[in-house]
PDB file of N, CA and C in Angstrom:
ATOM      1  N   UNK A   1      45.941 -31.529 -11.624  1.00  0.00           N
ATOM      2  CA  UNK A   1      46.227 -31.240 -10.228  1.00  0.00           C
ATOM      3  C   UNK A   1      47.501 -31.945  -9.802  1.00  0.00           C
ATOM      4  N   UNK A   2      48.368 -31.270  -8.461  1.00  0.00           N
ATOM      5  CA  UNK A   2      48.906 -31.893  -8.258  1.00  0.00           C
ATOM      6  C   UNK A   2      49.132 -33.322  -7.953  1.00  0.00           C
ATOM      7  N   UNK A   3      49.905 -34.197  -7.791  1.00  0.00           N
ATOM      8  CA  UNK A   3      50.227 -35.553  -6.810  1.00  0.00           C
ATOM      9  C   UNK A   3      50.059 -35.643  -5.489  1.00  0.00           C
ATOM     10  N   UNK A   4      49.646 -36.295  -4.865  1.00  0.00           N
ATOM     11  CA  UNK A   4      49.475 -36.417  -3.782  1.00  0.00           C
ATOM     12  C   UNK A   4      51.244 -36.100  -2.796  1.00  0.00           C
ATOM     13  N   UNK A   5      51.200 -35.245  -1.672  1.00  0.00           N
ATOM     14  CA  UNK A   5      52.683 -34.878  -1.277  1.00  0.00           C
ATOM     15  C   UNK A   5      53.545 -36.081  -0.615  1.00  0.00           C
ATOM     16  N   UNK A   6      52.056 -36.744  -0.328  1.00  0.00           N
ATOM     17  CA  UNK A   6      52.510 -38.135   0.859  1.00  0.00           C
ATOM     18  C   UNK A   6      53.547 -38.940   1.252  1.00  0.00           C
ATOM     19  N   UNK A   7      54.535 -38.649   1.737  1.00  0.00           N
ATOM     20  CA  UNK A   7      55.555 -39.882   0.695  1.00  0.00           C
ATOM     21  C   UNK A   7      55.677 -40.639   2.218  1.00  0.00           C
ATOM     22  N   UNK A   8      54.833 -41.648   2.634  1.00  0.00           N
ATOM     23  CA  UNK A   8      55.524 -42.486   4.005  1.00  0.00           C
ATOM     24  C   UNK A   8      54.886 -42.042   4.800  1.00  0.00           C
ATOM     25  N   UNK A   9      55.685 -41.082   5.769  1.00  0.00           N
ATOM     26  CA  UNK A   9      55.818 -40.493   6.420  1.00  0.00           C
ATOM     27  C   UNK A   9      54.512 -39.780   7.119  1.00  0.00           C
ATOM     28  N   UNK A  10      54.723 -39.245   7.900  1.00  0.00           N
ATOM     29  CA  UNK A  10      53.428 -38.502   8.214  1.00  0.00           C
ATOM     30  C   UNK A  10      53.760 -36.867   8.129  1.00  0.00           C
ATOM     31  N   UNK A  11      53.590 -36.098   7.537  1.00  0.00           N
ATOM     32  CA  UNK A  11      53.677 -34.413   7.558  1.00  0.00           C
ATOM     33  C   UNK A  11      52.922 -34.020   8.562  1.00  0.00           C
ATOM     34  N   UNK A  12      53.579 -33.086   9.164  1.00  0.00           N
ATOM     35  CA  UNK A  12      52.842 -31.938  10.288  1.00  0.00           C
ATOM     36  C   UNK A  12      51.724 -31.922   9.242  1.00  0.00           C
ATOM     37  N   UNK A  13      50.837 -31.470  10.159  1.00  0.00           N
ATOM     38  CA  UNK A  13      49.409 -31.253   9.486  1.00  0.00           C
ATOM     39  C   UNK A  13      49.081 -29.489   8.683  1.00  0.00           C
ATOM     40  N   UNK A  14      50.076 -29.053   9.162  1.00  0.00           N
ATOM     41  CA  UNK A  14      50.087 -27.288   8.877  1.00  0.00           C
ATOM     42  C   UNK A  14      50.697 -27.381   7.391  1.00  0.00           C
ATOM     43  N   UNK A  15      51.694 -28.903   6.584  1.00  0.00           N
ATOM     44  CA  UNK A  15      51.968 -28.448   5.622  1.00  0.00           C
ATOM     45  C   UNK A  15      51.616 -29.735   4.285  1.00  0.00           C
ATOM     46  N   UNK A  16      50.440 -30.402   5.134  1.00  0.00           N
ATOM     47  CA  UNK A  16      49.364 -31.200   4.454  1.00  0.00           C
ATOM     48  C   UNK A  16      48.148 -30.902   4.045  1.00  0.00           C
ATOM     49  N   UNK A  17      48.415 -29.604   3.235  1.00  0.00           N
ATOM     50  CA  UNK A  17      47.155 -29.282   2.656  1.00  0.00           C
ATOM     51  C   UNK A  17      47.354 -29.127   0.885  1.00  0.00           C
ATOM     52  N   UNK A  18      46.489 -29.614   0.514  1.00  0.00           N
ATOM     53  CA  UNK A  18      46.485 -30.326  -0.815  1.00  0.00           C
ATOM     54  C   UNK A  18      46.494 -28.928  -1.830  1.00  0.00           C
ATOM     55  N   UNK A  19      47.498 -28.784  -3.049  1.00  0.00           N
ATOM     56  CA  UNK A  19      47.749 -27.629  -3.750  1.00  0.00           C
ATOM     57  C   UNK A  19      46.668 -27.606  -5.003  1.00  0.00           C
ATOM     58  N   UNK A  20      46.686 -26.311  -5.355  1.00  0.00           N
ATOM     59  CA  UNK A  20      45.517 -26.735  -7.171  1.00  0.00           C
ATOM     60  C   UNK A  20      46.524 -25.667  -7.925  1.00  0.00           C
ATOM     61  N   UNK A  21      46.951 -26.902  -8.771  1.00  0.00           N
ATOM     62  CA  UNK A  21      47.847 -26.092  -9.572  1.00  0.00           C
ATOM     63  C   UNK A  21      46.932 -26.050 -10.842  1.00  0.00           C
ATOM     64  N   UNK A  22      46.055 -26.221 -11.207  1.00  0.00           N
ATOM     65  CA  UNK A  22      45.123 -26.073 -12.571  1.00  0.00           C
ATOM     66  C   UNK A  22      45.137 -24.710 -13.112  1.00  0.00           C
ATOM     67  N   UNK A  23      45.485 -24.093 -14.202  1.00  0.00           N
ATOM     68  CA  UNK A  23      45.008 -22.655 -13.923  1.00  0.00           C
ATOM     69  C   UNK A  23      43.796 -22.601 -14.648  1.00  0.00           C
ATOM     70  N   UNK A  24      43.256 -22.001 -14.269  1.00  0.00           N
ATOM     71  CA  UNK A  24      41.758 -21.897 -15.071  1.00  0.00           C
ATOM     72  C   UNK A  24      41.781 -20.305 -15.341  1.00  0.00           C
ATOM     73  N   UNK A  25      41.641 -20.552 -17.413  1.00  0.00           N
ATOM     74  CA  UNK A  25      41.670 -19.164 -17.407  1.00  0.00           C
ATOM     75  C   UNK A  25      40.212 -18.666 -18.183  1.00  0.00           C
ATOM     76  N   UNK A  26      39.958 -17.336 -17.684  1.00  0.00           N
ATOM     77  CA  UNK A  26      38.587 -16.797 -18.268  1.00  0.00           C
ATOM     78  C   UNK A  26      37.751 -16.833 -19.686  1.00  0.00           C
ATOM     79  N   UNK A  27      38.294 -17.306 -20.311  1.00  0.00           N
ATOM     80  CA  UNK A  27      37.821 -17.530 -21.781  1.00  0.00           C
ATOM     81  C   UNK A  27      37.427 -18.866 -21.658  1.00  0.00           C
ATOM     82  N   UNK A  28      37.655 -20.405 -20.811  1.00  0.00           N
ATOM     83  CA  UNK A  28      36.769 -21.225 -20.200  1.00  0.00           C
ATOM     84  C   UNK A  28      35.273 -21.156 -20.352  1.00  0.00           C
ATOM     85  N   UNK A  29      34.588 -22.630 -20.606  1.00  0.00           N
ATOM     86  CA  UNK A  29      33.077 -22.477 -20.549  1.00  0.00           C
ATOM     87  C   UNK A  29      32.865 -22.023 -18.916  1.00  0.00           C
ATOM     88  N   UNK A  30      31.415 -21.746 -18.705  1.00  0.00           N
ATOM     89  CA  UNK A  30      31.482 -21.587 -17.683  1.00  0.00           C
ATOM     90  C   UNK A  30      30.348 -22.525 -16.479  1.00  0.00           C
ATOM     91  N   UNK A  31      30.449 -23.863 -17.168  1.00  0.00           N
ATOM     92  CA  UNK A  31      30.036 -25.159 -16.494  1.00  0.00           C
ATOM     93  C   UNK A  31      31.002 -25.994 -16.641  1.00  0.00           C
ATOM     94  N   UNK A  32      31.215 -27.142 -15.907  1.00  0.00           N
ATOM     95  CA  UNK A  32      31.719 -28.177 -15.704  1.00  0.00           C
ATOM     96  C   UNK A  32      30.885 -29.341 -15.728  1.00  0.00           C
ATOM     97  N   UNK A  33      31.473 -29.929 -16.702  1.00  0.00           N
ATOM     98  CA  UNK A  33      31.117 -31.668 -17.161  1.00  0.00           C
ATOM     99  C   UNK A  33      30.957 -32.499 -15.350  1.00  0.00           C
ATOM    100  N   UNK A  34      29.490 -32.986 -15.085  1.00  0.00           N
ATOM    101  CA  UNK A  34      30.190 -33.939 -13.838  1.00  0.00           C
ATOM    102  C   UNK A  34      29.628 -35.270 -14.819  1.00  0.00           C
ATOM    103  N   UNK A  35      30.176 -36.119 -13.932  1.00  0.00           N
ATOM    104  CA  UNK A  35      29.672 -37.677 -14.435  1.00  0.00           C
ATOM    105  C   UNK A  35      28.343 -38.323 -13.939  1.00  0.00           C
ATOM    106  N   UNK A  36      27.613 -38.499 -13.997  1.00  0.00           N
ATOM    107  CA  UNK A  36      26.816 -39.338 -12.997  1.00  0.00           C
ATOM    108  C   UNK A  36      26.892 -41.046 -13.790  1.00  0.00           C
ATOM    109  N   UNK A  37      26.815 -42.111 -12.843  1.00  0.00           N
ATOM    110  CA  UNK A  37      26.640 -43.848 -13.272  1.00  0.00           C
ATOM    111  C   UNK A  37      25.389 -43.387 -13.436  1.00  0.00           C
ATOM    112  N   UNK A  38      25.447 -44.546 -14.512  1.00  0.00           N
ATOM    113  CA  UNK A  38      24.601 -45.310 -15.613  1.00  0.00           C
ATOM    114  C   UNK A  38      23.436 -45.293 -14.991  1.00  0.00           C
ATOM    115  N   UNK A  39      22.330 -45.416 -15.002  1.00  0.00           N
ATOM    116  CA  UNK A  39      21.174 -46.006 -14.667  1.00  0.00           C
ATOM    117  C   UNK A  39      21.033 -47.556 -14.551  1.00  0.00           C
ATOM    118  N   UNK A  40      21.278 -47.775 -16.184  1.00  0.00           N
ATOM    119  CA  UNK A  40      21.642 -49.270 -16.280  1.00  0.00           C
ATOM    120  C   UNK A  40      22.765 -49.580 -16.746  1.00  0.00           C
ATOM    121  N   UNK A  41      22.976 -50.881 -16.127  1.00  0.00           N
ATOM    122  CA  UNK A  41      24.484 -51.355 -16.395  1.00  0.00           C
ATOM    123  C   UNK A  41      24.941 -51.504 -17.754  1.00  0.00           C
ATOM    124  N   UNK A  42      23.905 -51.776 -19.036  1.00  0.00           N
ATOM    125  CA  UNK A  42      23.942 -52.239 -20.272  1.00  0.00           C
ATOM    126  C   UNK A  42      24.641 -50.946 -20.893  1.00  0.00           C
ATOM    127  N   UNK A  43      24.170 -49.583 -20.394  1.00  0.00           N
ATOM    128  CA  UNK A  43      24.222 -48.876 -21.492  1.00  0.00           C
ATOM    129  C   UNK A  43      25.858 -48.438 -21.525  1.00  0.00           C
ATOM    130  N   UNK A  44      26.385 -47.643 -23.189  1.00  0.00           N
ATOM    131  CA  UNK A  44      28.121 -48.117 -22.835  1.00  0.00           C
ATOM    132  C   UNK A  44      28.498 -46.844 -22.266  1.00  0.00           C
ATOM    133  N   UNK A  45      28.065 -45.226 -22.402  1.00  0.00           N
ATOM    134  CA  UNK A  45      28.600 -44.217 -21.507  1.00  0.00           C
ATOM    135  C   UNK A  45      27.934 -43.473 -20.715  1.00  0.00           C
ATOM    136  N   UNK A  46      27.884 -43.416 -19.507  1.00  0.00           N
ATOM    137  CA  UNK A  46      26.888 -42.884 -18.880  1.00  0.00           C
ATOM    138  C   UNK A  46      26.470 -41.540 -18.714  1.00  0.00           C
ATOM    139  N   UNK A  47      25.265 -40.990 -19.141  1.00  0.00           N
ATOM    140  CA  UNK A  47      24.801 -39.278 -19.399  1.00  0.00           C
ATOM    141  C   UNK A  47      25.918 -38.624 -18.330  1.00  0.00           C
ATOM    142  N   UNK A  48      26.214 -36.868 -19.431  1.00  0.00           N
ATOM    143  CA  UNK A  48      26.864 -36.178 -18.518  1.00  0.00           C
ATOM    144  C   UNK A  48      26.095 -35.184 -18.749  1.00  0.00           C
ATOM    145  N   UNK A  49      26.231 -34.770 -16.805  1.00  0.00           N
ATOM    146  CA  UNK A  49      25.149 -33.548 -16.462  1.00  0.00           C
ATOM    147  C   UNK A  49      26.396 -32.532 -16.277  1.00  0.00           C
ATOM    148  N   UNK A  50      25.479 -30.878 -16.351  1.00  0.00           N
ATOM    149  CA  UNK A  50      26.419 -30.257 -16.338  1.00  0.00           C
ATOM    150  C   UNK A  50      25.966 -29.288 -15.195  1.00  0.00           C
ATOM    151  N   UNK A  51      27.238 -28.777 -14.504  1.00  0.00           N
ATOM    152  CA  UNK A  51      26.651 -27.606 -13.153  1.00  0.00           C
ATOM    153  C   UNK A  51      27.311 -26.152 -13.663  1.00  0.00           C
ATOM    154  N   UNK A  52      26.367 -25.411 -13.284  1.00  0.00           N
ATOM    155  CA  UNK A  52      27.131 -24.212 -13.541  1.00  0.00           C
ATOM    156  C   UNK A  52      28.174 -23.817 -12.695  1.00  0.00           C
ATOM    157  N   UNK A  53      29.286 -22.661 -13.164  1.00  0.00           N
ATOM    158  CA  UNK A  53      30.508 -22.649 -12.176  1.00  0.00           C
ATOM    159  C   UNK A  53      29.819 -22.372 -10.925  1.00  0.00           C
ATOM    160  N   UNK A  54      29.093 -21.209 -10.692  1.00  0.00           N
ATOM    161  CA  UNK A  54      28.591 -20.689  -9.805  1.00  0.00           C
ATOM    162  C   UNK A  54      27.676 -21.575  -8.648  1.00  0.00           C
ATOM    163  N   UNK A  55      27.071 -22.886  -9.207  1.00  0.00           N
ATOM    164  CA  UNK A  55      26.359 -23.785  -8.433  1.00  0.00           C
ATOM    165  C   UNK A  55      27.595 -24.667  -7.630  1.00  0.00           C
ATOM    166  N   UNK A  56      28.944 -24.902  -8.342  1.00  0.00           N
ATOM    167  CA  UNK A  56      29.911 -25.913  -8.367  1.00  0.00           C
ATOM    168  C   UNK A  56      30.775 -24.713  -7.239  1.00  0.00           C
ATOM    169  N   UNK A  57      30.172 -23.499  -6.972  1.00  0.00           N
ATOM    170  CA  UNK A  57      31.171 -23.057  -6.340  1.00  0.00           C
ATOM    171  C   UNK A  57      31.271 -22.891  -4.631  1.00  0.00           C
ATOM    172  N   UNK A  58      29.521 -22.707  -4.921  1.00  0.00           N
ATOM    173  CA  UNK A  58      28.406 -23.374  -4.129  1.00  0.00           C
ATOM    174  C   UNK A  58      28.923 -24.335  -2.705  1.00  0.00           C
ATOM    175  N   UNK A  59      28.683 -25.228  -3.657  1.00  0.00           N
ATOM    176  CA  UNK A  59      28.875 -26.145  -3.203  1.00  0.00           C
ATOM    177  C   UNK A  59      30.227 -26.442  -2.387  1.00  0.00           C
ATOM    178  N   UNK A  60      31.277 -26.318  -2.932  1.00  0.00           N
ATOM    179  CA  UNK A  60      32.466 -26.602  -2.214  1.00  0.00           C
ATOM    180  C   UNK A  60      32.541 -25.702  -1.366  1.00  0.00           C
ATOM    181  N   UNK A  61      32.080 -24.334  -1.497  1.00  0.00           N
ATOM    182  CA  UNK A  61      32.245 -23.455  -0.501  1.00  0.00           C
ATOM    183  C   UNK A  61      31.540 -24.041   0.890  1.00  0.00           C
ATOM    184  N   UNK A  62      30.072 -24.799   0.873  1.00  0.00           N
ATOM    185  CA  UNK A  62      29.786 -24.834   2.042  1.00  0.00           C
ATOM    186  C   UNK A  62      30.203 -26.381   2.237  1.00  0.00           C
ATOM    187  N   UNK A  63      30.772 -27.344   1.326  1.00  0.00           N
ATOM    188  CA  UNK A  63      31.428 -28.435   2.062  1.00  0.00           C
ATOM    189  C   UNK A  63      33.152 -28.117   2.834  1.00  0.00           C
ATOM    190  N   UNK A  64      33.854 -27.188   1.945  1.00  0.00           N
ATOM    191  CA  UNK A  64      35.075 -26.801   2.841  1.00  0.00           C
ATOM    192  C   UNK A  64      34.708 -25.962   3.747  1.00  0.00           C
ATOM    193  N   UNK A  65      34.074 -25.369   4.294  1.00  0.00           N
ATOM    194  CA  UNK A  65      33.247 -24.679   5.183  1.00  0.00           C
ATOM    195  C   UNK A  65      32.882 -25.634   6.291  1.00  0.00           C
ATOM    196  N   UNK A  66      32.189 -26.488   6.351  1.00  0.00           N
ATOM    197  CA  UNK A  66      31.648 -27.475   7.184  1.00  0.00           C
ATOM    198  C   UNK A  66      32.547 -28.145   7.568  1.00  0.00           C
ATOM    199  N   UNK A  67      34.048 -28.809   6.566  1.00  0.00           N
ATOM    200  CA  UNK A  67      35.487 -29.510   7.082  1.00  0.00           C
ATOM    201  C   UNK A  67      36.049 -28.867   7.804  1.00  0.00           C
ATOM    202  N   UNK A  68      36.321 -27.573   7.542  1.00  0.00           N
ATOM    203  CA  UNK A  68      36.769 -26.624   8.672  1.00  0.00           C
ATOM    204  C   UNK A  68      36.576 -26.523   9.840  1.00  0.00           C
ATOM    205  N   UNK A  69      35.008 -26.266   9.934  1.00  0.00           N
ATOM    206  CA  UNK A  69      34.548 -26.514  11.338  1.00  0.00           C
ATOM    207  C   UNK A  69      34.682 -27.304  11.932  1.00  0.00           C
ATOM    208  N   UNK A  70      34.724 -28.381  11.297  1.00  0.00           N
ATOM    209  CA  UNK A  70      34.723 -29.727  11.706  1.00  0.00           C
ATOM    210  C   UNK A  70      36.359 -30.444  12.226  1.00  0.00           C
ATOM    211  N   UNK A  71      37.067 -29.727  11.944  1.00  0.00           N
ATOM    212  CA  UNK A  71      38.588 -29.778  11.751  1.00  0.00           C
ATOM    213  C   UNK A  71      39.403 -29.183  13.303  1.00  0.00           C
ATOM    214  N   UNK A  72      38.281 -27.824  13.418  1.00  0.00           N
ATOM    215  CA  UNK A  72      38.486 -27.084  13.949  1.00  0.00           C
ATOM    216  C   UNK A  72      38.210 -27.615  15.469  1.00  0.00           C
ATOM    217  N   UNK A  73      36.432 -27.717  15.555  1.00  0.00           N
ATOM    218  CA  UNK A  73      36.108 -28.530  16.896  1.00  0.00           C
ATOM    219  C   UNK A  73      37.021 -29.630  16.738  1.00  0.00           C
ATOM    220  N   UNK A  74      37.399 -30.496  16.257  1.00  0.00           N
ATOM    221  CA  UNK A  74      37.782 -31.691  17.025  1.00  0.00           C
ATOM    222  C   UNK A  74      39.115 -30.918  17.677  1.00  0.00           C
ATOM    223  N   UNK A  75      40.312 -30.338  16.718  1.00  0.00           N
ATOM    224  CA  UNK A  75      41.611 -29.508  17.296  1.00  0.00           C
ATOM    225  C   UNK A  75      41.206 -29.245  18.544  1.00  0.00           C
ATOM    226  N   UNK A  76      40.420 -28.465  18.762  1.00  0.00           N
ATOM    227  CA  UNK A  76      39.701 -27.393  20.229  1.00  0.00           C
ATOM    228  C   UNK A  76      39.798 -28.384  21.151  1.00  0.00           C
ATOM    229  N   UNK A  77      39.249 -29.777  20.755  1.00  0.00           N
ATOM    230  CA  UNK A  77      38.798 -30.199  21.668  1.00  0.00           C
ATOM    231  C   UNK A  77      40.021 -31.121  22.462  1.00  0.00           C
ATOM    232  N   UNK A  78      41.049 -31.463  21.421  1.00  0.00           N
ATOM    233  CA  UNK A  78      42.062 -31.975  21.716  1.00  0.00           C
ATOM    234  C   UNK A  78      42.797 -31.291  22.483  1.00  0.00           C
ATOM    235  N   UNK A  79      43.292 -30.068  22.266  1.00  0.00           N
ATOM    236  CA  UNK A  79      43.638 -29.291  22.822  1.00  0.00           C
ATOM    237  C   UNK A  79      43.303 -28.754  24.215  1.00  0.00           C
ATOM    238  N   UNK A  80      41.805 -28.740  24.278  1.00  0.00           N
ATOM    239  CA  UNK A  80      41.225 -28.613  25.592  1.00  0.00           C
ATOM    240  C   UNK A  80      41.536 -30.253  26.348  1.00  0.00           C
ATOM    241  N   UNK A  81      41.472 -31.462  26.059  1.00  0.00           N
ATOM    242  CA  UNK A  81      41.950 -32.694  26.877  1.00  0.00           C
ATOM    243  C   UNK A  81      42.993 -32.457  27.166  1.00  0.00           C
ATOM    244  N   UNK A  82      43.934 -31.815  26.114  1.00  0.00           N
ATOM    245  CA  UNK A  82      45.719 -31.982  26.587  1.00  0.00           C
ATOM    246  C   UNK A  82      46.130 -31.324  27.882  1.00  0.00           C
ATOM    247  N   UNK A  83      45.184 -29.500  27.812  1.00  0.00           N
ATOM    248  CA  UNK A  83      45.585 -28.890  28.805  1.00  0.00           C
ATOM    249  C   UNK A  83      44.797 -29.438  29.982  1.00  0.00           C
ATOM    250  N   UNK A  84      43.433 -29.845  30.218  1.00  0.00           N
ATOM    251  CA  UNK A  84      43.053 -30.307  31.377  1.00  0.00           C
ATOM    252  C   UNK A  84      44.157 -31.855  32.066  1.00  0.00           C
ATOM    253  N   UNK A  85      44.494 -32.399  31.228  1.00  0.00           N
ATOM    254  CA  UNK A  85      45.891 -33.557  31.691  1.00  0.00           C
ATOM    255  C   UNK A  85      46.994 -33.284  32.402  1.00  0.00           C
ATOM    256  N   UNK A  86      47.572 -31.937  31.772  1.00  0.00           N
ATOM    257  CA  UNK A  86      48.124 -30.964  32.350  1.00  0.00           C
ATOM    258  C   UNK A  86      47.721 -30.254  33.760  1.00  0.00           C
ATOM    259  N   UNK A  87      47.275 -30.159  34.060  1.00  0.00           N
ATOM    260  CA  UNK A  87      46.148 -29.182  34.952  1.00  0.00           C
ATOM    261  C   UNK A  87      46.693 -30.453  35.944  1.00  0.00           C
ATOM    262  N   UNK A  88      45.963 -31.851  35.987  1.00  0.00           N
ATOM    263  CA  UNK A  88      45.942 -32.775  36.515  1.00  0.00           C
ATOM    264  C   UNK A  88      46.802 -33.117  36.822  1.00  0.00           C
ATOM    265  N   UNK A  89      48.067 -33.710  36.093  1.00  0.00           N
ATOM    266  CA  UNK A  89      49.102 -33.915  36.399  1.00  0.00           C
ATOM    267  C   UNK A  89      50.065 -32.687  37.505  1.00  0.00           C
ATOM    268  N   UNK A  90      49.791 -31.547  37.251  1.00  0.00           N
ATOM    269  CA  UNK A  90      50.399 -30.539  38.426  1.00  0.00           C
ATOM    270  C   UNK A  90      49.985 -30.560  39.462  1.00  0.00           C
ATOM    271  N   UNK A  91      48.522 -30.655  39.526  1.00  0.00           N
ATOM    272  CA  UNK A  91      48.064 -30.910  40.771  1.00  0.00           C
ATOM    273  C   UNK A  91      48.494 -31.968  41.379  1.00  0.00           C
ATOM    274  N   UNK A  92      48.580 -33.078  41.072  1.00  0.00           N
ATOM    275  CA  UNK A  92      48.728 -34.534  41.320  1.00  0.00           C
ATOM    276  C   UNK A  92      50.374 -34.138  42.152  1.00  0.00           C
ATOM    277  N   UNK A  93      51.492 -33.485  41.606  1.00  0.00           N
ATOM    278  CA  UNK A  93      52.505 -33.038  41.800  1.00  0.00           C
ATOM    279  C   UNK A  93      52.835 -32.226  43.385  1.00  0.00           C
ATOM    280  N   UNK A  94      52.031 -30.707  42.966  1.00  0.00           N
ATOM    281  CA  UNK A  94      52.085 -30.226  44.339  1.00  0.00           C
ATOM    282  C   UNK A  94      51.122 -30.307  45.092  1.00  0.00           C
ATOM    283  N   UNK A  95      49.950 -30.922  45.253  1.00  0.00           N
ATOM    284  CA  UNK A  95      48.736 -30.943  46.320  1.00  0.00           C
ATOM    285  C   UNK A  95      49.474 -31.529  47.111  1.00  0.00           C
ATOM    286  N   UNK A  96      50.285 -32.973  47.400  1.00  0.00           N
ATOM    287  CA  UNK A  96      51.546 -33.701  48.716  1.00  0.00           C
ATOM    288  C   UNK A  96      52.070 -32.266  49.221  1.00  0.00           C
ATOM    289  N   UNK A  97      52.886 -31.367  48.660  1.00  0.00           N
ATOM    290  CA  UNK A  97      53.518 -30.552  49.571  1.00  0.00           C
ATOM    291  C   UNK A  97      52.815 -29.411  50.060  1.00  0.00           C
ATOM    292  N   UNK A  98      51.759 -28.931  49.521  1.00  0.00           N
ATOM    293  CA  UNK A  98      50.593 -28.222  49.668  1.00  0.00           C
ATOM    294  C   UNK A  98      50.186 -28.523  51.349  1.00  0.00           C
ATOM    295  N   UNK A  99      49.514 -30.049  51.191  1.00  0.00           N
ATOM    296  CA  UNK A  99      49.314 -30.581  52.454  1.00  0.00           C
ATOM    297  C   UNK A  99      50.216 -30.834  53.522  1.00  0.00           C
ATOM    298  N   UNK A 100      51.577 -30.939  53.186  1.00  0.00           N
ATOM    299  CA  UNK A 100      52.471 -31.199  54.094  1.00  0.00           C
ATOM    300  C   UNK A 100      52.857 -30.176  54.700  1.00  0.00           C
ATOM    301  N   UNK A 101      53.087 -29.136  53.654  1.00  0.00           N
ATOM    302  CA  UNK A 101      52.998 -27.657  54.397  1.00  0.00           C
ATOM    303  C   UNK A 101      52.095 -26.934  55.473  1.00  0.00           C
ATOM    304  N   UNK A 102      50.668 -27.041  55.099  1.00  0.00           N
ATOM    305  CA  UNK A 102      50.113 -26.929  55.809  1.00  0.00           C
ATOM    306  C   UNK A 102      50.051 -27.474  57.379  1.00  0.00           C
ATOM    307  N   UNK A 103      50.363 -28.523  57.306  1.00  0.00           N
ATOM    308  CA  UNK A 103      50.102 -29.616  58.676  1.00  0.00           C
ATOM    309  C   UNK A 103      51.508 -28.920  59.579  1.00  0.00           C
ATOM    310  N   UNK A 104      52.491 -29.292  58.500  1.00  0.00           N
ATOM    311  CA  UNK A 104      54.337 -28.208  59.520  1.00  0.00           C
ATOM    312  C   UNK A 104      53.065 -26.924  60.399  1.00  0.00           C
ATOM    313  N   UNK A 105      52.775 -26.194  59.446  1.00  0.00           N
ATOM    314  CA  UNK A 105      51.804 -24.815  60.326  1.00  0.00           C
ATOM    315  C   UNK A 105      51.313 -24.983  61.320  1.00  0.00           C
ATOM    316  N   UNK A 106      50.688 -26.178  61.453  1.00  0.00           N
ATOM    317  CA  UNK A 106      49.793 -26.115  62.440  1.00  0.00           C
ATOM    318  C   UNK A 106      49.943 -27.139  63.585  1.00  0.00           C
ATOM    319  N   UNK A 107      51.591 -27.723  63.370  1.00  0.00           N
ATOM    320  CA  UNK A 107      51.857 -28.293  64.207  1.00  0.00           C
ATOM    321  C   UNK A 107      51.793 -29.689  64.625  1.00  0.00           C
ATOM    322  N   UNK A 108      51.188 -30.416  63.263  1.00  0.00           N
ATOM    323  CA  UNK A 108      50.570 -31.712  63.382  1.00  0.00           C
ATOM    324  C   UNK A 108      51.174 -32.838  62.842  1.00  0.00           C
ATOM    325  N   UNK A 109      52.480 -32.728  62.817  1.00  0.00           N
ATOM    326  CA  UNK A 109      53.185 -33.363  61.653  1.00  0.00           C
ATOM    327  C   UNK A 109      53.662 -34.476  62.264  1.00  0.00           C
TER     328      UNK A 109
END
C-alpha cells in the first residue's frame, strides 16, 4: 500500500483520502491470513486464522459504511452551527436599523 500522503501540513480533507495501490489479481487464494496474539506469552508464533474474501469484505463494507455516516453527521452538523452563527451575526447587524426605522415611522425618535 501506499505511504501515508501526510507531509506536515494539514490537506483539505477532500484530498486526504488514503489510496490502495495493491493490485489483487484473480488467480489469488481466496482468504486472507489475519493474525490473532498469542494466547500465551511463551509460545514463539502466534496461530493464524483465516477469513474468507467474502466475510473480509463484509466487514469493511459495514465498518466504511458506519465512518461515513459518521463523517457525514458530524460535517452536517458543523455546517448547520456555521450557518446558524451566520444567521446570528446578521441579525445582530440589522435588527438596530430595523428598530430605528421603525420608531422614524411612527414618530418617536
Amino acid at each position: 500500500m501506499a505511504a501515508s500522503r501526510k507531509t506536515g501540513g494539514r490537506i483539505p480533507p477532500s484530498l486526504d483520502i488514503p489510496l490502495l495501490t495493491d493490485i489483487v489479481e484473480e488467480d489469488e487464494p481466496v482468504t486472507a491470513p489475519i493474525a490473532r496474539p498469542a494466547e500465551q506469552a511463551g509460545s514463539a508464533q502466534p496461530p493464524i486464522v483465516t477469513i474468507t474474501q467474502e466475510m473480509l469484505s463484509e466487514m469493511l463494507t459495514e465498518r466504511i459504511a458506519a465512518l461515513t455516516d459518521r463523517l457525514l453527521r458530524d460535517a452536517s452538523a458543523e455546517i448547520h452551527a456555521t450557518l446558524v452563527n451566520k444567521v446570528w451575526e446578521k441579525l445582530r447587524e440589522e435588527i438596530p436599523a430595523i428598530v430605528e426605522e421603525a420608531l422614524k415611522e411612527n414618530g418617536q425618535e
